[in-house]
N, C-alpha and C. Protein backbone atom coordinates (compact mmCIF):
# COMPACT_ATOMS: atom_id res chain seq x y z
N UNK A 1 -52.95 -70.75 10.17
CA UNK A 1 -52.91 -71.80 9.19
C UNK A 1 -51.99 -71.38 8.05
N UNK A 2 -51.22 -72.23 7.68
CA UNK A 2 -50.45 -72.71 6.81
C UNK A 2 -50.71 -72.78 5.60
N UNK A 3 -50.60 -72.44 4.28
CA UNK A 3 -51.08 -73.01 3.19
C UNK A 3 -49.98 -72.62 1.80
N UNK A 4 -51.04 -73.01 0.47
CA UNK A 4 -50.16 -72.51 -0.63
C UNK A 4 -51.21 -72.14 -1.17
N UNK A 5 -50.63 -70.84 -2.09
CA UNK A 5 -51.39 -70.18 -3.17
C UNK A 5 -51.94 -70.83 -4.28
N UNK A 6 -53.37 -70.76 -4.47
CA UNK A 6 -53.95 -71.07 -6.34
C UNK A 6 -53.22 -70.77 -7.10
N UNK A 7 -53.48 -71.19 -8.23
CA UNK A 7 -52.47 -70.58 -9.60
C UNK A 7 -53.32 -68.86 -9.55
N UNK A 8 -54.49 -69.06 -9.25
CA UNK A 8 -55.33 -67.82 -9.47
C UNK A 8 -55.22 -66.61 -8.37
N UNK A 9 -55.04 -67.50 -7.34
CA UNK A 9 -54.55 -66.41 -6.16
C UNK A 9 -53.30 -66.07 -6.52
N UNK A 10 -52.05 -66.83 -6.49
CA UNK A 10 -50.45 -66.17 -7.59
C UNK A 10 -51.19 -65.20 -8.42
N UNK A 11 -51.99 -65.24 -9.20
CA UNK A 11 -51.73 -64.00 -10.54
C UNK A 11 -52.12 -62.87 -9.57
N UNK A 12 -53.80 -62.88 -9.42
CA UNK A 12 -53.98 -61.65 -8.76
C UNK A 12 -53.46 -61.24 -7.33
N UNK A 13 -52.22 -61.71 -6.70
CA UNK A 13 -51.66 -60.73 -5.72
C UNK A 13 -50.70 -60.40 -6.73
N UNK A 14 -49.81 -60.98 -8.11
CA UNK A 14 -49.17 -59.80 -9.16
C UNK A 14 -49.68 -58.99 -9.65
N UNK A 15 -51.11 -59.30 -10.02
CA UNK A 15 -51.58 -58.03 -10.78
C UNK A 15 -51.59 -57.13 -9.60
N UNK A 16 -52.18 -57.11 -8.61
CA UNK A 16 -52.85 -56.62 -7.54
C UNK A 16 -51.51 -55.24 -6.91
N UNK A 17 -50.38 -55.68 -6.37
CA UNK A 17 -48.86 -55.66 -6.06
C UNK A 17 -48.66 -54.45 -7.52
N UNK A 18 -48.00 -53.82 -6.78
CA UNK A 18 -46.93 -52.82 -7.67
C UNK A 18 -45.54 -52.79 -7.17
N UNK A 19 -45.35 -53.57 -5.97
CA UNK A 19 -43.70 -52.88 -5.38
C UNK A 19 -43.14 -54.58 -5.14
N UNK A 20 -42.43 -54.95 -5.96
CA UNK A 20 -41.88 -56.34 -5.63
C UNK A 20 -40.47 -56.10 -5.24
N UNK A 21 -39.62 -57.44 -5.16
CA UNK A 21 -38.37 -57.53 -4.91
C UNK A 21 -37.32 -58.09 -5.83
N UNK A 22 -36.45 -57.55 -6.87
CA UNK A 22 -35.75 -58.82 -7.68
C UNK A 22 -34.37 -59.87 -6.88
N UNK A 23 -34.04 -60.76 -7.31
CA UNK A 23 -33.17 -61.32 -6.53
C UNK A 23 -31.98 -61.40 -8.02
N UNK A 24 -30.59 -60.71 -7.98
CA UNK A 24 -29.92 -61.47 -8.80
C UNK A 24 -28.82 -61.75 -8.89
N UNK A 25 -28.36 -62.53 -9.51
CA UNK A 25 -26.43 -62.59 -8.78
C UNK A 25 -25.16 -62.86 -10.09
N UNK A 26 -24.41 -62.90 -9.72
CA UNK A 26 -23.38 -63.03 -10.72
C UNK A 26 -21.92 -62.59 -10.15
N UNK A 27 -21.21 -64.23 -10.28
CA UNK A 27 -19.65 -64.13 -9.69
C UNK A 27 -20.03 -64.45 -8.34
N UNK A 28 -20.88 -64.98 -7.64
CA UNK A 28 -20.97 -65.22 -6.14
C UNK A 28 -21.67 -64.20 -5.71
N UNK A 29 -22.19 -63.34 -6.28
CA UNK A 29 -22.71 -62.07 -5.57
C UNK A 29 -23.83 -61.99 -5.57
N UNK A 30 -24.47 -61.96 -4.33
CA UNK A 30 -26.26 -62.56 -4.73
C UNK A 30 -26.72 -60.91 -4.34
N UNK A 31 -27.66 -59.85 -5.13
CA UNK A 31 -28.48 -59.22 -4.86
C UNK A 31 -30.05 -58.53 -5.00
N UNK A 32 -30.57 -58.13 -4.57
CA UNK A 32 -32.02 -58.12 -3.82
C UNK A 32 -32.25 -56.77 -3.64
N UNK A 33 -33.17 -56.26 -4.64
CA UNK A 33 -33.76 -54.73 -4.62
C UNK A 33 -35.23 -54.77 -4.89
N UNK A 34 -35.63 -53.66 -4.59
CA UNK A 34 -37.32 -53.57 -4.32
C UNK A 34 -37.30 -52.53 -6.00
N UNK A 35 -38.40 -52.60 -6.55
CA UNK A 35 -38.54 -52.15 -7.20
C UNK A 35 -40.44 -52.00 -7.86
N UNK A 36 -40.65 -51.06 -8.14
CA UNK A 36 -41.78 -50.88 -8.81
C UNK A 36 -42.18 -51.90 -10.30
N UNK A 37 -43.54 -52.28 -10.34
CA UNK A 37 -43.64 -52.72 -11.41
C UNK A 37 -44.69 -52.94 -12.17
N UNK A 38 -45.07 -53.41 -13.20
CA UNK A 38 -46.82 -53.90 -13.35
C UNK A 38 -46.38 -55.24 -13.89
N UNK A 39 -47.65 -56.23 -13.55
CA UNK A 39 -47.73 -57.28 -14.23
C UNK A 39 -48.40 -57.70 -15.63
N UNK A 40 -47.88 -58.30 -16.87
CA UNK A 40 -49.06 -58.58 -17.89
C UNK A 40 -49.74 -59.52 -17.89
N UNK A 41 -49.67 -60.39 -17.04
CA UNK A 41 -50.48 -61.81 -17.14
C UNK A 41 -49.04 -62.34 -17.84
N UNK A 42 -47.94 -62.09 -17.91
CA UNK A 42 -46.80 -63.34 -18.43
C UNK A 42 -45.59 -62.93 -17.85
N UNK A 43 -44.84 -61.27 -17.53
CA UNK A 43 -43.89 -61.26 -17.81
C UNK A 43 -43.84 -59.63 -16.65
N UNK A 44 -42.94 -59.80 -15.51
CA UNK A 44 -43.24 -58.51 -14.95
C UNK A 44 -42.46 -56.97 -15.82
N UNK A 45 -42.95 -55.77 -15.77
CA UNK A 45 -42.17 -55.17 -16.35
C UNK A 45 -41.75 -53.57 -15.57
N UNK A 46 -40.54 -53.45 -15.58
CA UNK A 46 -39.81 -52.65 -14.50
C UNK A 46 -39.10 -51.17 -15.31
N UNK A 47 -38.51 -50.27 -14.96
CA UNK A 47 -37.40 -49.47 -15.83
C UNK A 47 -36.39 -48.97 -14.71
N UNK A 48 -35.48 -48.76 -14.74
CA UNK A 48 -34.31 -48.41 -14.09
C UNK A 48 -33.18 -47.63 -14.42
N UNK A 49 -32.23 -46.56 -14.36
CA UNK A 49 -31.26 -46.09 -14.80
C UNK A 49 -30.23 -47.25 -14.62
N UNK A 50 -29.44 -47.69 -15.60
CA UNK A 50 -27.89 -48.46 -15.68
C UNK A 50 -27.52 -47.88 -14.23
N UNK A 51 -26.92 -49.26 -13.59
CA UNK A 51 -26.44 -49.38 -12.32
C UNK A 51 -25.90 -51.03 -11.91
N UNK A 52 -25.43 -51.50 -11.18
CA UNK A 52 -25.36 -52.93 -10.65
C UNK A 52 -26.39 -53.98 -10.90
N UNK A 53 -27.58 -53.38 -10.42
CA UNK A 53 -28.55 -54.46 -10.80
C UNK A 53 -28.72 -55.09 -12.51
N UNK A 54 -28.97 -54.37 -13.19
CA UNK A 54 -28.55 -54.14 -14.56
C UNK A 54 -27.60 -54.60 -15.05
N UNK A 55 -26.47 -54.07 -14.61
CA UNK A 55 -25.07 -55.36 -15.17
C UNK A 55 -25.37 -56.58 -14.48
N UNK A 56 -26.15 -56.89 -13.44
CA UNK A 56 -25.91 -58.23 -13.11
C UNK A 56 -26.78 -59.15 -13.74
N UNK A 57 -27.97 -58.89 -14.17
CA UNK A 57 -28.78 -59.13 -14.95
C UNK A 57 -28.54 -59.50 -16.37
N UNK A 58 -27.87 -58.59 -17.11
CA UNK A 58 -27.20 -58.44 -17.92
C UNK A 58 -26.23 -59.45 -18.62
N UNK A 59 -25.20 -59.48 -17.63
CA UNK A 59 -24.76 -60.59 -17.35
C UNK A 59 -25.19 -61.79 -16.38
N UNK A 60 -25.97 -62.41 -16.08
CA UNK A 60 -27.07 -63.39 -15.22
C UNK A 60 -28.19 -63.21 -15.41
N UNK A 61 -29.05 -63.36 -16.64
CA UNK A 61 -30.13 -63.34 -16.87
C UNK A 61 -31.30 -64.00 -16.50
N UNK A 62 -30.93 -65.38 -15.59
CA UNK A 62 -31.84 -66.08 -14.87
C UNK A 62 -32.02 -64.70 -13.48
N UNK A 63 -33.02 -64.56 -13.02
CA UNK A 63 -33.42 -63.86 -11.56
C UNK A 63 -34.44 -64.54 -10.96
N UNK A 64 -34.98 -64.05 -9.63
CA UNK A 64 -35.80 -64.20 -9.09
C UNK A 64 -36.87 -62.87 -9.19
N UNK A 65 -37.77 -63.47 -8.85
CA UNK A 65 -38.85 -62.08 -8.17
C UNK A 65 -40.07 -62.48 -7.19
N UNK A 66 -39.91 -61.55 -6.24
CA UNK A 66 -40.89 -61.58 -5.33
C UNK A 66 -41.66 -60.64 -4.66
N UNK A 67 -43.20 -60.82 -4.57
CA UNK A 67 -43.96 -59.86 -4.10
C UNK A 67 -44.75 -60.41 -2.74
N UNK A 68 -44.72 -59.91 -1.94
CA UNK A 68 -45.96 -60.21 -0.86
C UNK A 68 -46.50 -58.69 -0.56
N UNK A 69 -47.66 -59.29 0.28
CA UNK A 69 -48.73 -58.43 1.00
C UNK A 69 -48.84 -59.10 2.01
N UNK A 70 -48.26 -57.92 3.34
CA UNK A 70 -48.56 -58.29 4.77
C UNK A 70 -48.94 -57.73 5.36
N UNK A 71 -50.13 -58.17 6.04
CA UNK A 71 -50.50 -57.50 7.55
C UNK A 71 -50.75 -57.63 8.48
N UNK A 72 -49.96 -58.64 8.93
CA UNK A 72 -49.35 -58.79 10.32
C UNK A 72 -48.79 -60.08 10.47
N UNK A 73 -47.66 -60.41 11.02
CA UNK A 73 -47.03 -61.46 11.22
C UNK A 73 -48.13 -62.70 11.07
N UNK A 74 -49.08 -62.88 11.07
CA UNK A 74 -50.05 -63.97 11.10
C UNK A 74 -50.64 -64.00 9.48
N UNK A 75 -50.58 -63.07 9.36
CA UNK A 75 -51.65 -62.82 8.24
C UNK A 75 -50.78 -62.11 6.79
N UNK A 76 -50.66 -63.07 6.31
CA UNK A 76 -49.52 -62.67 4.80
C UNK A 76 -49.67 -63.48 3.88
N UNK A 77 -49.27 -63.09 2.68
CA UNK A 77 -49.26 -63.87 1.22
C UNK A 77 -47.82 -63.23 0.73
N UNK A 78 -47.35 -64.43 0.08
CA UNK A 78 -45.95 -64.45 -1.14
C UNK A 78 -46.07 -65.26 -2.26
N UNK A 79 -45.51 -63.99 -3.03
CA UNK A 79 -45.34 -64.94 -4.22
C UNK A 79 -44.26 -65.32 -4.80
N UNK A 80 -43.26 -66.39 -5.08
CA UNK A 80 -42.23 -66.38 -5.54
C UNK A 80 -42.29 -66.22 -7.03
N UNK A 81 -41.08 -66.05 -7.74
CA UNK A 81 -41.42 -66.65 -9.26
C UNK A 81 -39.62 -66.94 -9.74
N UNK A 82 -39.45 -67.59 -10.52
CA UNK A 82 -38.22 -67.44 -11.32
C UNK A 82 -38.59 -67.22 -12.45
N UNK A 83 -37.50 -66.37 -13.61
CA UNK A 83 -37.84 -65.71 -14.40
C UNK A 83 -36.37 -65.30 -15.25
N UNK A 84 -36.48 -64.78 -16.55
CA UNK A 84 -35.61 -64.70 -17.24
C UNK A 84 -35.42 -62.93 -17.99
N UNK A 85 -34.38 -62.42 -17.17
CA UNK A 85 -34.15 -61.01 -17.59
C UNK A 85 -34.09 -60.45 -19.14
N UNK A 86 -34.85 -59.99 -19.95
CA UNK A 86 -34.96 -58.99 -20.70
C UNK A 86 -34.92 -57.43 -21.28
N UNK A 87 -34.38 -57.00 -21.87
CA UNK A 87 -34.50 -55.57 -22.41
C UNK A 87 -35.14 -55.73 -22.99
N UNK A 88 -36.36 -54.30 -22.89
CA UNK A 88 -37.03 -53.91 -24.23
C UNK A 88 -36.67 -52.98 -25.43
N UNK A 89 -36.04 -53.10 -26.08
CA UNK A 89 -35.19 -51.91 -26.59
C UNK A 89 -36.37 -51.45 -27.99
N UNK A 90 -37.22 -52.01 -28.51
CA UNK A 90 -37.98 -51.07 -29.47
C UNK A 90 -38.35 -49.96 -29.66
N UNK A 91 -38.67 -49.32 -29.76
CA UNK A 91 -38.97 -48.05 -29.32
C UNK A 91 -40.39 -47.90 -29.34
N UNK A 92 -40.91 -48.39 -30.60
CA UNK A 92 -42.65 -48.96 -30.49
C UNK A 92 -42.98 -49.29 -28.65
N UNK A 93 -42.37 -50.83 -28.20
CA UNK A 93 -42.35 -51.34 -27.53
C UNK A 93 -42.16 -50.85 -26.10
N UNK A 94 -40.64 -50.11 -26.16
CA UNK A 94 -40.96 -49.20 -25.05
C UNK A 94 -41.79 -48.26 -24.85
N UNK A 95 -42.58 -47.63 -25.54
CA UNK A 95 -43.65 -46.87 -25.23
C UNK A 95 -44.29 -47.41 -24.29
N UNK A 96 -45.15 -48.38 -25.38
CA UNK A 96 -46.47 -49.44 -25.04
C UNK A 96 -45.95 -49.85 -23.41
N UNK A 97 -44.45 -50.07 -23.04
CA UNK A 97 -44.35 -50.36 -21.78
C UNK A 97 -44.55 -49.80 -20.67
N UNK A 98 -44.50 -47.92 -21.07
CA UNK A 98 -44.10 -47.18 -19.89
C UNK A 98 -45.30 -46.75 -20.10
N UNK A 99 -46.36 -46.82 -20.89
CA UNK A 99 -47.59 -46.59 -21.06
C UNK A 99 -48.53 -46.75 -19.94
N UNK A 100 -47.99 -48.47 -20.10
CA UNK A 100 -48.85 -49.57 -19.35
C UNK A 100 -48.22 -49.09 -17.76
N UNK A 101 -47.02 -49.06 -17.58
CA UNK A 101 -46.37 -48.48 -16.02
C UNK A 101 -47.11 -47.23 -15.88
N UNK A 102 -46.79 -46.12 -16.29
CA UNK A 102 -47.66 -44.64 -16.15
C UNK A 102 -49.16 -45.04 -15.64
N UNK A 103 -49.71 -45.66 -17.05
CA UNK A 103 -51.07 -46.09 -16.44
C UNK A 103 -51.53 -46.13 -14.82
N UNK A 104 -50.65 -47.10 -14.53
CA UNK A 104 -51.06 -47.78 -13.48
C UNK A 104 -50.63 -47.17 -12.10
N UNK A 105 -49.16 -46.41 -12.43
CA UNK A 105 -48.54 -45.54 -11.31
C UNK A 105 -49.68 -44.44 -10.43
N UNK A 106 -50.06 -43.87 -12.14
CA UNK A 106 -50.96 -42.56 -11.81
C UNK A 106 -51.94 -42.61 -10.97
N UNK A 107 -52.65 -43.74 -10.86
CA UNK A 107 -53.70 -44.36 -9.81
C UNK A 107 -53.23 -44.54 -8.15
N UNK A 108 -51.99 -44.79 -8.42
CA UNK A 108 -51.25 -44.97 -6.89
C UNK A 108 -50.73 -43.68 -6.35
N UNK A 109 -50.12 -43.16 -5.49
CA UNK A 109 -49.47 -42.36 -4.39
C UNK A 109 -48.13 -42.85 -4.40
N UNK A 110 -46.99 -43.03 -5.06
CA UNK A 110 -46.03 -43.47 -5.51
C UNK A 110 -44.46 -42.14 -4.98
N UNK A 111 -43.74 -42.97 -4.62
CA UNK A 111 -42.76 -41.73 -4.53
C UNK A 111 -41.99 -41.73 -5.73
N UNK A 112 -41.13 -40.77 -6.21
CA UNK A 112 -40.30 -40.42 -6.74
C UNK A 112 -39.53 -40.99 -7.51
N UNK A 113 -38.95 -42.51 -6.86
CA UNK A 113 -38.47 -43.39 -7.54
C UNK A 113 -39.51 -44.59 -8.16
N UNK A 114 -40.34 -44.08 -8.56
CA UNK A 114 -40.83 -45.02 -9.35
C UNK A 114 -40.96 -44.49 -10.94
N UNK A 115 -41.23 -43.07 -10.68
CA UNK A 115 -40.94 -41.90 -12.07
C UNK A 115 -39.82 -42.61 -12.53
N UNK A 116 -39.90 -42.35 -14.27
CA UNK A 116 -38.94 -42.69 -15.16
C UNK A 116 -38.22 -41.37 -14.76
N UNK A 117 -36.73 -41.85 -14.88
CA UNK A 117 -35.63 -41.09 -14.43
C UNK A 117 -35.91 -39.50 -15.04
N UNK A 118 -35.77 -39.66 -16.16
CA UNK A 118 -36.03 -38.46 -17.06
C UNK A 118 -36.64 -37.25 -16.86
N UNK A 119 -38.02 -37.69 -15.75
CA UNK A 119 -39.27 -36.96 -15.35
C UNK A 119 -38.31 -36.16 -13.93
N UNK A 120 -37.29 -36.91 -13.16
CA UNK A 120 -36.90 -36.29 -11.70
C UNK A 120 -35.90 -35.68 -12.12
N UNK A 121 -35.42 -34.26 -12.57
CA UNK A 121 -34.10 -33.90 -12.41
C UNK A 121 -33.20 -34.25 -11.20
N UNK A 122 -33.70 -34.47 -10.32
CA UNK A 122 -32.36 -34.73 -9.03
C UNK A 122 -32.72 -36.32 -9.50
N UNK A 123 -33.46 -36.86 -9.95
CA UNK A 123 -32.54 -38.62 -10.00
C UNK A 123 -31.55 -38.65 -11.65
N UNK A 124 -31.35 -37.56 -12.29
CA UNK A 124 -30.25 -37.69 -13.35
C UNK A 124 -28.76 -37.96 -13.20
N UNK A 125 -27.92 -38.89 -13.75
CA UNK A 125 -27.17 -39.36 -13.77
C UNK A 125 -25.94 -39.02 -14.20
N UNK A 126 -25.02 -38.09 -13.82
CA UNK A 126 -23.39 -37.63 -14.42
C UNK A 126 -24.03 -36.43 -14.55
N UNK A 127 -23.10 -35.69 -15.30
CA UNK A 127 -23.20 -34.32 -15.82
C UNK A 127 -23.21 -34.29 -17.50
N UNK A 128 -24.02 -35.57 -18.14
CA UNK A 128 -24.25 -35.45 -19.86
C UNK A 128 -25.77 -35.58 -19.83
N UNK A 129 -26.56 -34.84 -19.05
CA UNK A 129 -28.04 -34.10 -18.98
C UNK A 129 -28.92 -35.50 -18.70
N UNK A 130 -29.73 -35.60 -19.31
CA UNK A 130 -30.82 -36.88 -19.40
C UNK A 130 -30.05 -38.52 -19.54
N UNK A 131 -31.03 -39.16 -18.54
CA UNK A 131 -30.66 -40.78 -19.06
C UNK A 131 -31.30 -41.01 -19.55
N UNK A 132 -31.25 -41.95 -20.82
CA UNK A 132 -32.40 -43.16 -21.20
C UNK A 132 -32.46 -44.34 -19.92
N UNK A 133 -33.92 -44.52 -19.48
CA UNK A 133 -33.50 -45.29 -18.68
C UNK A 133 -34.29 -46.68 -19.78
N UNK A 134 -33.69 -48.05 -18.73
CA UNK A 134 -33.18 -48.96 -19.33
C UNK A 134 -34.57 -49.65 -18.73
N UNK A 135 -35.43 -49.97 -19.49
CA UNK A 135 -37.35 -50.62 -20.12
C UNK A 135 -37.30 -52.15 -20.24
N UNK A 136 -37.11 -53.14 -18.70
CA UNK A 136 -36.88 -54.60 -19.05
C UNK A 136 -38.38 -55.16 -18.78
N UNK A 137 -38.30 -56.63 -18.91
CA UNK A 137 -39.31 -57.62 -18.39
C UNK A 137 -38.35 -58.49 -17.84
N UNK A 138 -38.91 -59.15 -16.55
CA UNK A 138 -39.05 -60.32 -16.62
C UNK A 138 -39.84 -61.60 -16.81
N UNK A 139 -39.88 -62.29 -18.15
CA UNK A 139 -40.26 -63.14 -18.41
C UNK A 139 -40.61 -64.67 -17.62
N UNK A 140 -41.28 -64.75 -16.66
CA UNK A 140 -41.39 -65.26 -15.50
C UNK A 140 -42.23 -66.89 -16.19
N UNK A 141 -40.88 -67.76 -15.53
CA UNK A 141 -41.51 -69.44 -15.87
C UNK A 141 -41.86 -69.89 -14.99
N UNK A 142 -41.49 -69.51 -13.42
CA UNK A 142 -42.55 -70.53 -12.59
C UNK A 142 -42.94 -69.62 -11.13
N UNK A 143 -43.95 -69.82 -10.85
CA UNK A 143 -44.58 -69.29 -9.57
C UNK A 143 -45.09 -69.92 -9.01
N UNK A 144 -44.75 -69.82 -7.43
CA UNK A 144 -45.08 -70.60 -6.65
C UNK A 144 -45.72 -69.65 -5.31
N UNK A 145 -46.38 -69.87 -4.35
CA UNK A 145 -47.36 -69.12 -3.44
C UNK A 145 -47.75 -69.89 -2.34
N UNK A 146 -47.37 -68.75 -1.34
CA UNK A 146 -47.82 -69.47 0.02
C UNK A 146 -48.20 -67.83 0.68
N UNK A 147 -49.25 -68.83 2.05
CA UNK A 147 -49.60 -67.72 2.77
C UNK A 147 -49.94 -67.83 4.32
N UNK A 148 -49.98 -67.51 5.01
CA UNK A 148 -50.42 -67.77 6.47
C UNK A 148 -51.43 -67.11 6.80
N UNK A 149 -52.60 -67.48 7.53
CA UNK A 149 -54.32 -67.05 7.93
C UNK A 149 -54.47 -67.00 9.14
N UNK A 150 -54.51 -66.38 10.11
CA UNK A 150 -54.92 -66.18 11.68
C UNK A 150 -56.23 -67.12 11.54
């Protein structure tokens, strides 16, 4: 069976979900990376070292994002959302962000790339020591949900 997600089933497979997908493009160039994240009840929030995704964002601040949970071709949930790319640049703010990420990481079995860059010496960037890595949200306006039931 066929169906679509509650507004209530959408939130809690975001809260629920730590590993989504962003979609983003700019100049014709559409791209799609998995990335770690937590949800606040408004706005997903991610960190990343400066790279492509980032400039595209950057420049194309509309994205997508998507999370599912599957287990088995019959039996799955998705969530879509569109959403509007942000930096957090406060420094207050970024705390409170990577706070709330740490939090939630520490509970999981997480590899490597979900650590803020800083923490992995082999994920550091050039030869000028440490990155700041770069503390966004996406500010997410619409979600939509479907799922299939054996």
């Amino acid at each position: 069976m066929l169906g679509s997600l509650s507004t209530s089933e959408i939130e809690d497979l975001l809260y629920q979900c730590n590993l989504g997908r962003i979609g983003c493009s700019y100049h014709g160039k559409i791209y799609v990376v998995p990335v770690n994240y937590i949800y606040d009840g408004r706005s997903v929030i991610a960190h990343s070292v400066e790279g492509l995704k980032i400039r595209m964002m950057r420049s194309n601040p509309s994205v997508c994002f998507e999370v599912d949970e599957v287990q088995n071709n019959k039996n799955w949930k998705s969530v879509i959302t569109q959403g509007t790319y942000q930096e957090i640049i406060g420094e207050r703010e970024r705390y409170d962000a990577m706070k709330l990420f740490v939090d939630k990481m520490l509970k999981l079995k997480v590899s490597t790339t979900a650590h803020p860059p800083e923490l992995q010496p082999e994920r550091l960037h050039g030869s000028h020591g440490s990155v700041k890595p770069v503390i966004y949200r996406i500010i997410l306006s619409e979600k939509t949900g479907r799922y299939e039931k054996e």
